[in-house]
Protein backbone atom coordinates (compact mmCIF):
# COMPACT_ATOMS: atom_id res chain seq x y z
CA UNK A 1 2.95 -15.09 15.74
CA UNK A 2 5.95 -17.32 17.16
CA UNK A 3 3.30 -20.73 15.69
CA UNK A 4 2.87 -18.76 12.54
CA UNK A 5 6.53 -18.24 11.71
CA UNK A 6 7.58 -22.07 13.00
CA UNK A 7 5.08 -23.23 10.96
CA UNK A 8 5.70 -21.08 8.13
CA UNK A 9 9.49 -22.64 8.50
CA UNK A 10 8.02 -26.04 8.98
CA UNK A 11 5.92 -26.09 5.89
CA UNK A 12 8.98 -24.64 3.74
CA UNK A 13 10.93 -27.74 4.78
CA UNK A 14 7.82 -30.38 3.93
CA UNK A 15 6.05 -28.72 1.33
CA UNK A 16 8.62 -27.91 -1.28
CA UNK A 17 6.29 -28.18 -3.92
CA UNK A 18 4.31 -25.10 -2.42
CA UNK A 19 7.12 -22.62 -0.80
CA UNK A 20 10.24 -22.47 0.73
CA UNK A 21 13.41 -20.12 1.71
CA UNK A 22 13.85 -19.80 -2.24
CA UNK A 23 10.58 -18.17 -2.17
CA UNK A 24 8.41 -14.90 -0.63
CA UNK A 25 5.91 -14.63 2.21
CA UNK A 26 2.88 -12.45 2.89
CA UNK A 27 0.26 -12.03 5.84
CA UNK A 28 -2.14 -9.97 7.71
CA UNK A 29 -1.11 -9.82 11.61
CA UNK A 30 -4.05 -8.75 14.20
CA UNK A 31 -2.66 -7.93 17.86
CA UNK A 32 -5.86 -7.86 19.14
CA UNK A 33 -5.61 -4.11 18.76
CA UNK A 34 -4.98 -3.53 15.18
CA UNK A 35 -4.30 -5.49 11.79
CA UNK A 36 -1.22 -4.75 10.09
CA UNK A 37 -0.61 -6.26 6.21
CA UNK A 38 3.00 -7.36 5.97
CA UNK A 39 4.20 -7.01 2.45
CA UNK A 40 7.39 -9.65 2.26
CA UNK A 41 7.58 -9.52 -1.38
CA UNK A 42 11.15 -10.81 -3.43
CA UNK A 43 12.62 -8.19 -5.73
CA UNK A 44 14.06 -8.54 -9.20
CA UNK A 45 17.62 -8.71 -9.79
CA UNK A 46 19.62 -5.79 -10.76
CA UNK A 47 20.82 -7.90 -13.81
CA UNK A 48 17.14 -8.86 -14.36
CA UNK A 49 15.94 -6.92 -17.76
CA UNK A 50 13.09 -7.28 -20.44
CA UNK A 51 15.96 -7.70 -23.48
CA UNK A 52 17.64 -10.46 -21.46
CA UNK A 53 14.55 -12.77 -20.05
CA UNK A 54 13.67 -15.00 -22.84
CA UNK A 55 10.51 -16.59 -22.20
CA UNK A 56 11.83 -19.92 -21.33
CA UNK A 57 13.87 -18.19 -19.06
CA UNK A 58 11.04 -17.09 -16.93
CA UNK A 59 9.44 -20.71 -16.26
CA UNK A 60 12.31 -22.49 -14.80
CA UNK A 61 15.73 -22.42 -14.32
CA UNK A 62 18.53 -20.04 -12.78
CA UNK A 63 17.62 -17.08 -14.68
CA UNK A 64 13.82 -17.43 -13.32
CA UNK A 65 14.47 -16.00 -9.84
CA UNK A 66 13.48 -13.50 -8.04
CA UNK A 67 15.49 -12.34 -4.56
CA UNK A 68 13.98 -14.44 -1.80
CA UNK A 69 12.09 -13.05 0.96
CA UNK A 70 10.66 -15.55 2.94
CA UNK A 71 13.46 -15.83 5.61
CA UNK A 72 13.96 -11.39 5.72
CA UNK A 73 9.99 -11.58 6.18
CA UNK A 74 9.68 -14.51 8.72
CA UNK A 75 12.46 -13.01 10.81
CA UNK A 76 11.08 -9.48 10.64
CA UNK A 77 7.85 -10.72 11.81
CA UNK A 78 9.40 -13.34 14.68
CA UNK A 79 11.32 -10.09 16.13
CA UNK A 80 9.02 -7.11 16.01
CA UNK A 81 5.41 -9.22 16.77
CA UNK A 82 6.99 -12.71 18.54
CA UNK A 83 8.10 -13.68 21.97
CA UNK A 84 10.19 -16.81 21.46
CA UNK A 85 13.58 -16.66 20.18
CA UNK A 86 14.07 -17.04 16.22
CA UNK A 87 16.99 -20.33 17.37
CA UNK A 88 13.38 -21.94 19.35
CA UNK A 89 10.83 -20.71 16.03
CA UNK A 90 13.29 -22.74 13.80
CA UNK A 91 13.41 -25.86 15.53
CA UNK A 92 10.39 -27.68 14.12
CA UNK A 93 11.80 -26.91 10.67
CA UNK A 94 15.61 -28.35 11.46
CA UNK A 95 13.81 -31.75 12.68
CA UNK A 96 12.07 -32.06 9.91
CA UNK A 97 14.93 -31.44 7.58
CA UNK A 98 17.11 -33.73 9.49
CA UNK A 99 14.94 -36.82 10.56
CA UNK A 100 12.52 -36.21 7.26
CA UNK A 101 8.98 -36.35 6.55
CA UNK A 102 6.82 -39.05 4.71
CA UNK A 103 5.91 -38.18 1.24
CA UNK A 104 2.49 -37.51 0.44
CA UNK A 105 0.26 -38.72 -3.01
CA UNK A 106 -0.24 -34.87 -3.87
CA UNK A 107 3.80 -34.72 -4.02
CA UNK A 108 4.24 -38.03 -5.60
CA UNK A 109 1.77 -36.75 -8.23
CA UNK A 110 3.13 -33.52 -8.92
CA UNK A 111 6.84 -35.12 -8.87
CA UNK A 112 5.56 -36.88 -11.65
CA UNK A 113 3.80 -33.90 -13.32
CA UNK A 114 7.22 -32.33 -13.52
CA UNK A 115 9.76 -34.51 -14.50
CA UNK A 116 9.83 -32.77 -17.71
CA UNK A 117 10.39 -29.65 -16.14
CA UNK A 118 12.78 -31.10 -13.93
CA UNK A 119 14.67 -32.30 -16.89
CA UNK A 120 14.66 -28.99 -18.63
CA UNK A 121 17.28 -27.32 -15.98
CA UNK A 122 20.82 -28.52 -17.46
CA UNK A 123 22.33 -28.55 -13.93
CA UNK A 124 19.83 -31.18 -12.69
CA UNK A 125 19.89 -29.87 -9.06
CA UNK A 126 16.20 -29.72 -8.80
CA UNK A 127 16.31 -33.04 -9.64
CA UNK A 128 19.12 -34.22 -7.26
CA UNK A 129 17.43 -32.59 -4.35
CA UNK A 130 13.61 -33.14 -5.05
CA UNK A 131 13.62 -36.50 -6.69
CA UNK A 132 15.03 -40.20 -6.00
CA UNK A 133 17.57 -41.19 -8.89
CA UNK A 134 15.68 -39.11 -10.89
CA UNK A 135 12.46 -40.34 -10.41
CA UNK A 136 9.62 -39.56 -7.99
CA UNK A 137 9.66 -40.96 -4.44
CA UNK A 138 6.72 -43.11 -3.72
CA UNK A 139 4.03 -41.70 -1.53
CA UNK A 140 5.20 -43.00 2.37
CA UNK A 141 8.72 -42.99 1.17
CA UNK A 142 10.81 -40.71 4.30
CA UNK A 143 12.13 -37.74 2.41
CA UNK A 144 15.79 -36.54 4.10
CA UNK A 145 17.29 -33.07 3.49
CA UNK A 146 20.40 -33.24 5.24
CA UNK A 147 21.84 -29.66 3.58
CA UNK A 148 18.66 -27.30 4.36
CA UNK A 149 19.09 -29.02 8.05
CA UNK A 150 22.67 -27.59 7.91
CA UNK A 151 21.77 -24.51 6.15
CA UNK A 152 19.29 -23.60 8.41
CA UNK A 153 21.24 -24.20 11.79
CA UNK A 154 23.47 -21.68 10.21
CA UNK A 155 20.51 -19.21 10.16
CA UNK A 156 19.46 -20.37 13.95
CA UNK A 157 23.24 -19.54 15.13
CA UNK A 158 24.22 -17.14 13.17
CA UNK A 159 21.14 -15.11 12.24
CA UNK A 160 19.44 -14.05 8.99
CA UNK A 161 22.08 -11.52 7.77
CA UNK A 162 24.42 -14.68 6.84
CA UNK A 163 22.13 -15.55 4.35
CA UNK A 164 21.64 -11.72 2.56
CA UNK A 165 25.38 -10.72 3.43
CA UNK A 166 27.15 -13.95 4.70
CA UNK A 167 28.64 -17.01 3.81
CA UNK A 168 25.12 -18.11 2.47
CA UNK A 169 24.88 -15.28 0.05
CA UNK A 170 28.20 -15.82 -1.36
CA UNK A 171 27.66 -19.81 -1.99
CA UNK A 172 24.19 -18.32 -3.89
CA UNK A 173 26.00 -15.50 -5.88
CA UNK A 174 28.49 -18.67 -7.08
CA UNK A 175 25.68 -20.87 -7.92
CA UNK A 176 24.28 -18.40 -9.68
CA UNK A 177 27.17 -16.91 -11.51
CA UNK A 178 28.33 -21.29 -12.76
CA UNK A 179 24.67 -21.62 -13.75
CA UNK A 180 23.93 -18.04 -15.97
CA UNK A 181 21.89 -17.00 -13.76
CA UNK A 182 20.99 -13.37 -12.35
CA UNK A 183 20.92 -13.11 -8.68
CA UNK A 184 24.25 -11.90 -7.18
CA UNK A 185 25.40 -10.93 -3.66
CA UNK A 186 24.62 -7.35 -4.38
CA UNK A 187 21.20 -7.96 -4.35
CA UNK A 188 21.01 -10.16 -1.28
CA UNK A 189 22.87 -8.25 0.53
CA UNK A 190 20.04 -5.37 -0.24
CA UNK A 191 18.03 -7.58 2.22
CA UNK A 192 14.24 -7.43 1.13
CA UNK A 193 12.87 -6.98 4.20
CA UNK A 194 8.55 -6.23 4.56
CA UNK A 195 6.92 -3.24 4.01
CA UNK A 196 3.82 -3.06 6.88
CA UNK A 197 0.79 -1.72 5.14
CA UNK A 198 -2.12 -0.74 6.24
CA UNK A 199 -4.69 -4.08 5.13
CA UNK A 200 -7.98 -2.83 2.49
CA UNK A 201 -11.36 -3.42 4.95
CA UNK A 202 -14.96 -3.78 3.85
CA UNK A 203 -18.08 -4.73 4.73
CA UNK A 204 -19.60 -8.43 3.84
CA UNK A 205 -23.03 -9.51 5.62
CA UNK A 206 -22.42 -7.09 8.69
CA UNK A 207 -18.83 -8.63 9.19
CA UNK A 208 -15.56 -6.80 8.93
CA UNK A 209 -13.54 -8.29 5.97
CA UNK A 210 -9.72 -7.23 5.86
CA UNK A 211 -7.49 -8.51 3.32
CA UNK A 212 -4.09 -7.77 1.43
CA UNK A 213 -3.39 -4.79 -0.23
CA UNK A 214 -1.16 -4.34 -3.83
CA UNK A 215 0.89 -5.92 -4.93
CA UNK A 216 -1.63 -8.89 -3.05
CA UNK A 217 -4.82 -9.49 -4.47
CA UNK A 218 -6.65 -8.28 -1.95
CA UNK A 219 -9.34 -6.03 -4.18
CA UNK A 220 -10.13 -8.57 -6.20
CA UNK A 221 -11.59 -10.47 -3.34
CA UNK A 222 -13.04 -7.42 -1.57
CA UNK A 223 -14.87 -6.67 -4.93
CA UNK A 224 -16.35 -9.99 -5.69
CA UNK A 225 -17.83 -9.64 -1.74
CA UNK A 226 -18.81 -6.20 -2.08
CA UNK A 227 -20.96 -7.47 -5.82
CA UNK A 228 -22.07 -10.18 -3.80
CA UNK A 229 -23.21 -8.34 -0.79
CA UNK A 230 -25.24 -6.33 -2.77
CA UNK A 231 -27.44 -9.17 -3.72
CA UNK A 232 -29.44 -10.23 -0.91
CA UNK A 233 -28.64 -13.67 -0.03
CA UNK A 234 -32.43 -15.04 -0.42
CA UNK A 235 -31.86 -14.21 -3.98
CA UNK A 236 -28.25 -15.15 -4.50
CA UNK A 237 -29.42 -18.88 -3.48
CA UNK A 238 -32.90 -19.15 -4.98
CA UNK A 239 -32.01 -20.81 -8.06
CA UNK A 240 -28.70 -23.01 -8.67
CA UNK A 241 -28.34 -22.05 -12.54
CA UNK A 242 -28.92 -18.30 -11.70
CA UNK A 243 -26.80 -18.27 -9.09
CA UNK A 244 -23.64 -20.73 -11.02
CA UNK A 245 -24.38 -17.69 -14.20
CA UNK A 246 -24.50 -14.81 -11.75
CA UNK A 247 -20.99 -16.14 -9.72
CA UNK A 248 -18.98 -16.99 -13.29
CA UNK A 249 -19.93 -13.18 -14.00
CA UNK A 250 -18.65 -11.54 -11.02
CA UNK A 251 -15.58 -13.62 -11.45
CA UNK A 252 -15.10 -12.43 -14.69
CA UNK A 253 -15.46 -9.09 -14.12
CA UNK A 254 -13.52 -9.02 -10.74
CA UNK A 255 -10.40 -10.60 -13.45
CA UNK A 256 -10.88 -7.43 -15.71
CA UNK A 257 -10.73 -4.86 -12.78
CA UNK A 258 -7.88 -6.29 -11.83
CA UNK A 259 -6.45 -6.54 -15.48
CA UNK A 260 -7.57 -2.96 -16.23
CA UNK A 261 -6.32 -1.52 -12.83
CA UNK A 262 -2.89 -2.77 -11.97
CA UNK A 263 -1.63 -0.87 -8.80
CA UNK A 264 1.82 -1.17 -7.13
CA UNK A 265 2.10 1.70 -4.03
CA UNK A 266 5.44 1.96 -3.99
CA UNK A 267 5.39 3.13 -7.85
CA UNK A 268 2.30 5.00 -8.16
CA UNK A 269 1.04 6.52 -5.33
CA UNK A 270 -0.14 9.25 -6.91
CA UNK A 271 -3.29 6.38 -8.29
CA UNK A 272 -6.17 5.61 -6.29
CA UNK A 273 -5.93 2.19 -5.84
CA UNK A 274 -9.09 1.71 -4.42
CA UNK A 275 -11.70 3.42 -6.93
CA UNK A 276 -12.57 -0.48 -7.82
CA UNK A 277 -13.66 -0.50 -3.96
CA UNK A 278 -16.18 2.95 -3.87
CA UNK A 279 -19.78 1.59 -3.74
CA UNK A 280 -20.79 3.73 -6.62
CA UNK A 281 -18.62 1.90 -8.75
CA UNK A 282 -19.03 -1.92 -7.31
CA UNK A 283 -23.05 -1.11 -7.48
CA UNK A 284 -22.75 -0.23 -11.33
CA UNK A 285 -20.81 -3.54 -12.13
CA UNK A 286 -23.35 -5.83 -10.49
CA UNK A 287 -26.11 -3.75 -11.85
CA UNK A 288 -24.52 -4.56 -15.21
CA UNK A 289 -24.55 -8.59 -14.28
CA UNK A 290 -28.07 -8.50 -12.71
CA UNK A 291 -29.80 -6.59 -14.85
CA UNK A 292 -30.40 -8.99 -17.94
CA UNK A 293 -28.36 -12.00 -15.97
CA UNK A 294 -26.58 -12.55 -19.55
CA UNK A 295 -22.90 -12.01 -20.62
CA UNK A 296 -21.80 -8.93 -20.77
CA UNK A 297 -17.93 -9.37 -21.36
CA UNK A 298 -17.21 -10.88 -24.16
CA UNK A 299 -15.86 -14.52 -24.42
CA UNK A 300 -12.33 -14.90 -26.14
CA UNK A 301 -11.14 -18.11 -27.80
CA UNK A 302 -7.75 -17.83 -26.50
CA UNK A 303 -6.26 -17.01 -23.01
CA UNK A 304 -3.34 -17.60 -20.77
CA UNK A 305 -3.01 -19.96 -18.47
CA UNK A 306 -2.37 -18.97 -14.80
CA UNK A 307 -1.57 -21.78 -12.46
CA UNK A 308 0.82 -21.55 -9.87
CA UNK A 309 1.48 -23.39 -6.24
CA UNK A 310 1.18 -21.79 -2.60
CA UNK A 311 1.06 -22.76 0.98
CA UNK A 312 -1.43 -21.19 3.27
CA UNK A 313 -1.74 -21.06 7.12
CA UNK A 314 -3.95 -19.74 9.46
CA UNK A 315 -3.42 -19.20 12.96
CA UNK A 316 -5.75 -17.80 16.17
CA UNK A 317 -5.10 -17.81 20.16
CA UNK A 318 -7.29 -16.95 22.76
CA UNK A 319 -5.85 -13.59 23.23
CA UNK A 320 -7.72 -12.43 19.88
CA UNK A 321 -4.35 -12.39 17.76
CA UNK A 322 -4.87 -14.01 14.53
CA UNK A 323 -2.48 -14.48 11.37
CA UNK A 324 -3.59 -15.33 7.67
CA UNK A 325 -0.66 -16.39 6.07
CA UNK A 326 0.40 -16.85 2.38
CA UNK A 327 3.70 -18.15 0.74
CA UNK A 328 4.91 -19.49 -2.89
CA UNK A 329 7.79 -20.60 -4.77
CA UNK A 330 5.32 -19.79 -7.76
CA UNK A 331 5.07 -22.61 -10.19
CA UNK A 332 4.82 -26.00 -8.80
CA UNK A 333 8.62 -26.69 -7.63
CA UNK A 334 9.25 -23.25 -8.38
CA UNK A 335 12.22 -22.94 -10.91
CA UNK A 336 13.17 -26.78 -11.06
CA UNK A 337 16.76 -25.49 -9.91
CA UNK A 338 17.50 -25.69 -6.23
CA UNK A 339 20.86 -23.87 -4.49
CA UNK A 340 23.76 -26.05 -4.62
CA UNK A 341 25.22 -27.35 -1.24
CA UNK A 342 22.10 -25.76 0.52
CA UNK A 343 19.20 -27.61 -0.22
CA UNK A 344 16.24 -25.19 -1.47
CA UNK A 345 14.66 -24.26 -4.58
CA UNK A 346 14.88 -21.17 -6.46
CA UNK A 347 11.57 -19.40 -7.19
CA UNK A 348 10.54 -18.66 -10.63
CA UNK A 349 8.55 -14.98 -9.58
CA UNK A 350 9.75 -13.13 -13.04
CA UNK A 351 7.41 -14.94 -14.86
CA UNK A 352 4.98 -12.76 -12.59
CA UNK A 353 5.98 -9.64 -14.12
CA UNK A 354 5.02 -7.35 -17.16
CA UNK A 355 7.24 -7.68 -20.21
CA UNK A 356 5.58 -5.65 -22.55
CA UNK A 357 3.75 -2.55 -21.84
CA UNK A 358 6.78 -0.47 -20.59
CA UNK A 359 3.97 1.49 -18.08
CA UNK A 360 2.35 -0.99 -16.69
CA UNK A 361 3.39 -0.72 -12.76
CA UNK A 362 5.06 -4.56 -12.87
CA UNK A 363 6.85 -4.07 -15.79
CA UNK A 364 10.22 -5.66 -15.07
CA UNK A 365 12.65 -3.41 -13.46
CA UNK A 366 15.84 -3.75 -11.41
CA UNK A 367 14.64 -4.26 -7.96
CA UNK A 368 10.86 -4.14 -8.66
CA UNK A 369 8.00 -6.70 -6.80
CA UNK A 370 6.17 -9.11 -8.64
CA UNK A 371 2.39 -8.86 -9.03
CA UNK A 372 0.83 -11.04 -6.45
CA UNK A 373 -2.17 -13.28 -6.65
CA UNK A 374 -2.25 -14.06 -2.96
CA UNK A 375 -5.45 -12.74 -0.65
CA UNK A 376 -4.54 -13.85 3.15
CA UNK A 377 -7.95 -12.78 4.84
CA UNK A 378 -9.09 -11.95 8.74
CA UNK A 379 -12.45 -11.37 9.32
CA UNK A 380 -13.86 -9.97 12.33
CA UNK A 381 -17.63 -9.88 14.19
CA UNK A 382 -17.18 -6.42 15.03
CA UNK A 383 -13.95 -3.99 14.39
CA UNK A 384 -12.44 -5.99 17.66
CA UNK A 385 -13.43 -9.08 17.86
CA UNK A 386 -12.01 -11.98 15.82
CA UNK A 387 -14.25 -14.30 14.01
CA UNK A 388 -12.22 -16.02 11.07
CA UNK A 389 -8.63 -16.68 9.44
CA UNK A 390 -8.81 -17.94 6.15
CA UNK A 391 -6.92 -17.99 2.98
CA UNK A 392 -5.95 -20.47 -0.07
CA UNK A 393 -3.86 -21.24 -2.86
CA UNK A 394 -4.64 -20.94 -6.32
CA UNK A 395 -3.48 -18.58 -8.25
CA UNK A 396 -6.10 -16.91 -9.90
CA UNK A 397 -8.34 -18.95 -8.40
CA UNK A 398 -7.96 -17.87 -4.83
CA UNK A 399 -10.30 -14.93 -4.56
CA UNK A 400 -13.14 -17.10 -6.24
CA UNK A 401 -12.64 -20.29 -3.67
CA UNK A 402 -12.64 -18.10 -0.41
CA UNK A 403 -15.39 -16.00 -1.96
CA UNK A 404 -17.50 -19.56 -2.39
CA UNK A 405 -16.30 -20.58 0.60
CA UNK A 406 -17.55 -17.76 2.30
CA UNK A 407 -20.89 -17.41 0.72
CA UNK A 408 -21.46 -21.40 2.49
CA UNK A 409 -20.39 -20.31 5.83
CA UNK A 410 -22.37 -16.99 5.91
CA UNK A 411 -24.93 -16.79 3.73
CA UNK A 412 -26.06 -20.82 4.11
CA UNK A 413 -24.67 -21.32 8.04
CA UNK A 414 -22.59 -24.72 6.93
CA UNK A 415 -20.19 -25.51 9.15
CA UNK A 416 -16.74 -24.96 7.92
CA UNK A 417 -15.32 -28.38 7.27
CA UNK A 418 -18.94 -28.69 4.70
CA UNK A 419 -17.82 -25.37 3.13
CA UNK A 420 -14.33 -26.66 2.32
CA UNK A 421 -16.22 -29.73 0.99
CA UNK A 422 -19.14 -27.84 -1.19
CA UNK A 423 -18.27 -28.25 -5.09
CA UNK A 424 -16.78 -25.10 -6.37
CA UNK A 425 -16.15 -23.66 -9.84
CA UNK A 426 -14.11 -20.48 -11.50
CA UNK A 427 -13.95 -18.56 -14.47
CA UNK A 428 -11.36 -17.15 -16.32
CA UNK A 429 -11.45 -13.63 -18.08
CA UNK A 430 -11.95 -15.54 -21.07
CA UNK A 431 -15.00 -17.36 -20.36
CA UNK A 432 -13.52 -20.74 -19.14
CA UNK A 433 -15.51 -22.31 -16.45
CA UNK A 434 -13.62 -24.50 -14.80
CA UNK A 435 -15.67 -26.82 -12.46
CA UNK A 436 -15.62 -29.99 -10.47
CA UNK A 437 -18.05 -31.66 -12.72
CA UNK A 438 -18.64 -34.78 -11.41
CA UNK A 439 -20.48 -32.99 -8.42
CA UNK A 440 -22.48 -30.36 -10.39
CA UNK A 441 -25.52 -31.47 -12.03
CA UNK A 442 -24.89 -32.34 -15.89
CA UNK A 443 -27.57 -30.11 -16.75
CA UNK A 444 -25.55 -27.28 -15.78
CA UNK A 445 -22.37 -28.10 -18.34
CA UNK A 446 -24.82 -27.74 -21.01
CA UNK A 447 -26.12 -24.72 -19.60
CA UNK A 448 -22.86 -22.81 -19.71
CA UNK A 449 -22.06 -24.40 -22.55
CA UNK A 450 -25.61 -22.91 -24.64
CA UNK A 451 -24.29 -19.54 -23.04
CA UNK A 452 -21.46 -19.86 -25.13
CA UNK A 453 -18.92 -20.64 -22.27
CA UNK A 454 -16.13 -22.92 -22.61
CA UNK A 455 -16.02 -25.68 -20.01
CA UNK A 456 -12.50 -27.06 -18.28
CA UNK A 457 -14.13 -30.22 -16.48
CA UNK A 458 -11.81 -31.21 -13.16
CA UNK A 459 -12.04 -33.59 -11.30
CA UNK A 460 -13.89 -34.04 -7.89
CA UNK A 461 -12.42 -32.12 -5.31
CA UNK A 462 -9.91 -30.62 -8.06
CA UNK A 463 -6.65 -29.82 -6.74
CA UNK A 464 -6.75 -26.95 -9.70
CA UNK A 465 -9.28 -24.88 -8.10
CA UNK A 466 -7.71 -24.01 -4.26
CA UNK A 467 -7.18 -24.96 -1.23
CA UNK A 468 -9.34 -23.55 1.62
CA UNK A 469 -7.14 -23.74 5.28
CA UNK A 470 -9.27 -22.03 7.80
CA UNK A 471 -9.05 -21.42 11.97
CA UNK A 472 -12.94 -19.85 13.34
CA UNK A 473 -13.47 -19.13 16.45
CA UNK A 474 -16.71 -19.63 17.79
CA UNK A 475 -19.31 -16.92 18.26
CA UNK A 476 -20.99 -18.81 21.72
CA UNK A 477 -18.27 -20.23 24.32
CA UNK A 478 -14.89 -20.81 24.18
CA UNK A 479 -12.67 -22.22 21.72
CA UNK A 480 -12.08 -22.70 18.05
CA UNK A 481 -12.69 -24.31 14.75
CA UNK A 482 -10.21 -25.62 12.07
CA UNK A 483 -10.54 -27.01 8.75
CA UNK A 484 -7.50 -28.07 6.36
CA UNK A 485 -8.55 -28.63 2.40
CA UNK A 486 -8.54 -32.41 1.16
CA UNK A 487 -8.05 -30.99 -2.24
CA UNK A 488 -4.54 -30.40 -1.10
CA UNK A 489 -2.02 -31.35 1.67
CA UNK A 490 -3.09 -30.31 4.73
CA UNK A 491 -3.94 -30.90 8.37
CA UNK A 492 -6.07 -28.84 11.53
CA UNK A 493 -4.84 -29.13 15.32
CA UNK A 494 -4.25 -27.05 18.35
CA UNK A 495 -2.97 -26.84 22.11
């Protein structure tokens, strides 16, 4: 727990892009005894309501923000589950703010992505913070953040209520009120800490799967495995086409369960929010697929586009505790507008809400949690013993990249680092495949494209289509395995 949070504080300071304090944090916890979910969603403002968020407003800027979480969660978690102090947990991340960090091509690139975005926050603080005179810092250039250093030696000596009730909160509630935005010291100072939940389990291949419950994506993973799992694996890799067909399919209809069965606990709990879990159910879905292996939901022209940007972590030690952890800023750079005087960005989490159907469980409320797409995973050889952490970015796109990842490790024995490596592909509800083309046969494209499927071609080892971070440990012997994406920022290591 105590190298989860640090490096959960670490990676807010050097992957701004991804997360940060500005944003909100969620993970499954095993003790070696038990697994415990850890819900550290934000909250919406009180001021936050459908008549007033334009949408503009939701995408970047002041008014985007949700309350942040990640310090409430990281300090609720360093307390009740750590043994080092929360001055020692935050060291890493002061050094890093203070002597600074080289800058990587993934955040050149998306610097340069974003200057529009940048540009579209009148303040510019995004821009003063995150780029160099307004353009982006060349990859190797050292990147200083001399107010988060200060900020968060505040939070190491004075603890975490200064930010939700302190002098931090009030320097936020001015930003906010000079800049027209929504947040205000009333709603800090309502500090969002976790809710523990008890994690959704299933059955994959004879393992123990356990992942995040609502408002995490959690189902939509266990689904796809449970669909899977009920093909045997002989079959599932017997023919590439088949399988590519069969895979888009369960995608699909894992995207309309979740669509068709939003579930927040805390509003509903009166709703079964596991009927998309029963067997009964998950058998007559993949019968549906199998049966005439053709398309059975029908293929729209038009569709959103979900993309967003998240850090993952995941963490084991020999005493069979293991974390899966999971934190965002949402977009890329989150809102583009960063807290004056201390040094971090302000998420843009009410574009994750509902802002039309006035029943819909994330319909935007004072106070309410956005709908998360995050699935932080711990699997487990037996209903003790730790096997895997795992988890990725993505968006919508991280239950169908641990799912591949999965089916490589499990069902064709590939070590871990060749899993992370295998060419991987998604599909939106609206029959997009998007795919690495350059590593899947050409024959394919046309194949999906005869089916009647449109086809997003990425590039090799696409940055769009997640980020697998991974710690196994081994089934004969001691010690452990690690594998950090190379379609993203990332590295493996241990003591």
């Amino acid at each position: 727990m105590d190298a989860a949070c640090a490096a959960a504080l670490a990676l807010s300071v050097c992957e701004p892009q991804s997360s940060g304090i500005g944003g909100q944090t969620m993970m499954l916890i095993s003790s070696g005894e038990k697994v415990l979910a850890i819900d550290g969603s934000s909250r919406a403002p009180s001021l936050a309501h459908v008549s007033g968020i334009y949408k503009d407003d939701r995408s970047y800027g002041y008014r985007a923000t949700t309350v942040p979480s990640t310090p409430a969660t990281l300090w609720y978690v360093n307390k009740h589950y750590g043994q080092l102090s929360w001055e020692k947990v935050l060291e890493p991340a002061i050094r890093l703010a203070e002597a600074g960090y080289t800058i990587t091509p993934l955040q050149h690139r998306l610097q340069k992505q974003e200057l529009e975005n940048f540009d579209k926050v009148e303040s510019g603080s995004g821009k003063r913070y995150f780029l160099k005179d307004g353009v982006p810092y060349t990859p190797g250039e050292r990147f200083y953040q001399p107010d988060l250093a200060k900020m968060l030696r505040i939070l190491a000596s004075k603890g975490i209520e200064e930010f939700y009730q302190g002098t931090i909160a009030k320097r936020i509630d001015a930003d906010m009120r000079e800049n027209g935005g929504l947040l205000r010291y009333d709603d800090l100072a309502f500090i969002p800490w976790p809710i523990v939940r008890k994690p959704l389990r299933r059955k994959f291949r004879g393992l123990f799967v356990y992942c995040m419950p609502p408002p995490g994506a959690g189902r939509s993973l266990l689904f796809t495995l449970m669909m899977i799992n009920m093909i045997k694996s002989k079959h599932l890799n017997r023919d590439e086409f088949d399988r590519a067909l069969l895979l888009v399919e369960i995608f699909r209809n894992t995207l309309l369960e979740r669509s068709d069965r939003p579930f927040d606990p805390d509003y509903y709990p009166q709703v079964a929010g596991e009927n998309m879990l029963k067997r009964t159910y998950v058998r007559k879905c993949i019968h549906k697929i199998t049966r005439k292996t053709q398309i059975h939901i029908p293929i729209r022209g038009t569709e959103d586009e979900l993309a967003g940007e998240t850090t993952h972590l995941s963490v084991i030690d020999n005493s069979g505790m293991a974390v899966s952890l999971t934190q965002s800023i949402e977009k890329v750079y989150g809102s583009k507008a960063a807290a004056a005087g201390l040094g971090f960005l302000y998420n843009n989490y009410l574009s994750d809400y509902e802002y039309k159907i006035f029943s819909h469980p994330f319909y935007l409320r004072p106070n309410a949690v956005p709908w998360a797409t995050v699935a932080p995973t711990l699997i487990f050889r037996n209903k003790e013993e730790i096997w895997l952490a795992v988890g990725s970015p993505g968006s919508e796109r991280i239950f169908s990249s641990i799912a591949q990842f999965l089916i490589h490790v499990v069902d064709e024995h590939q070590p871990i680092d060749e899993a992370m490596r295998a060419p991987r592909l998604h599909c939106s509800l609206g029959g997009r495949v998007s795919l690495e083309a350059e590593r899947f046969p050409d024959e394919l494209v046309t194949f999906f494209q005869e089916k009647g499927y449109r086809i997003d071609k990425r590039e090799p080892f696409s940055f769009y289509l997640g980020a697998i971070h991974a710690v196994l440990k081994k089934h004969n012997g001691s010690g452990f395995q690690g594998v950090a994406e190379v379609r993203r920022d990332g590295t493996a290591g241990g003591y």
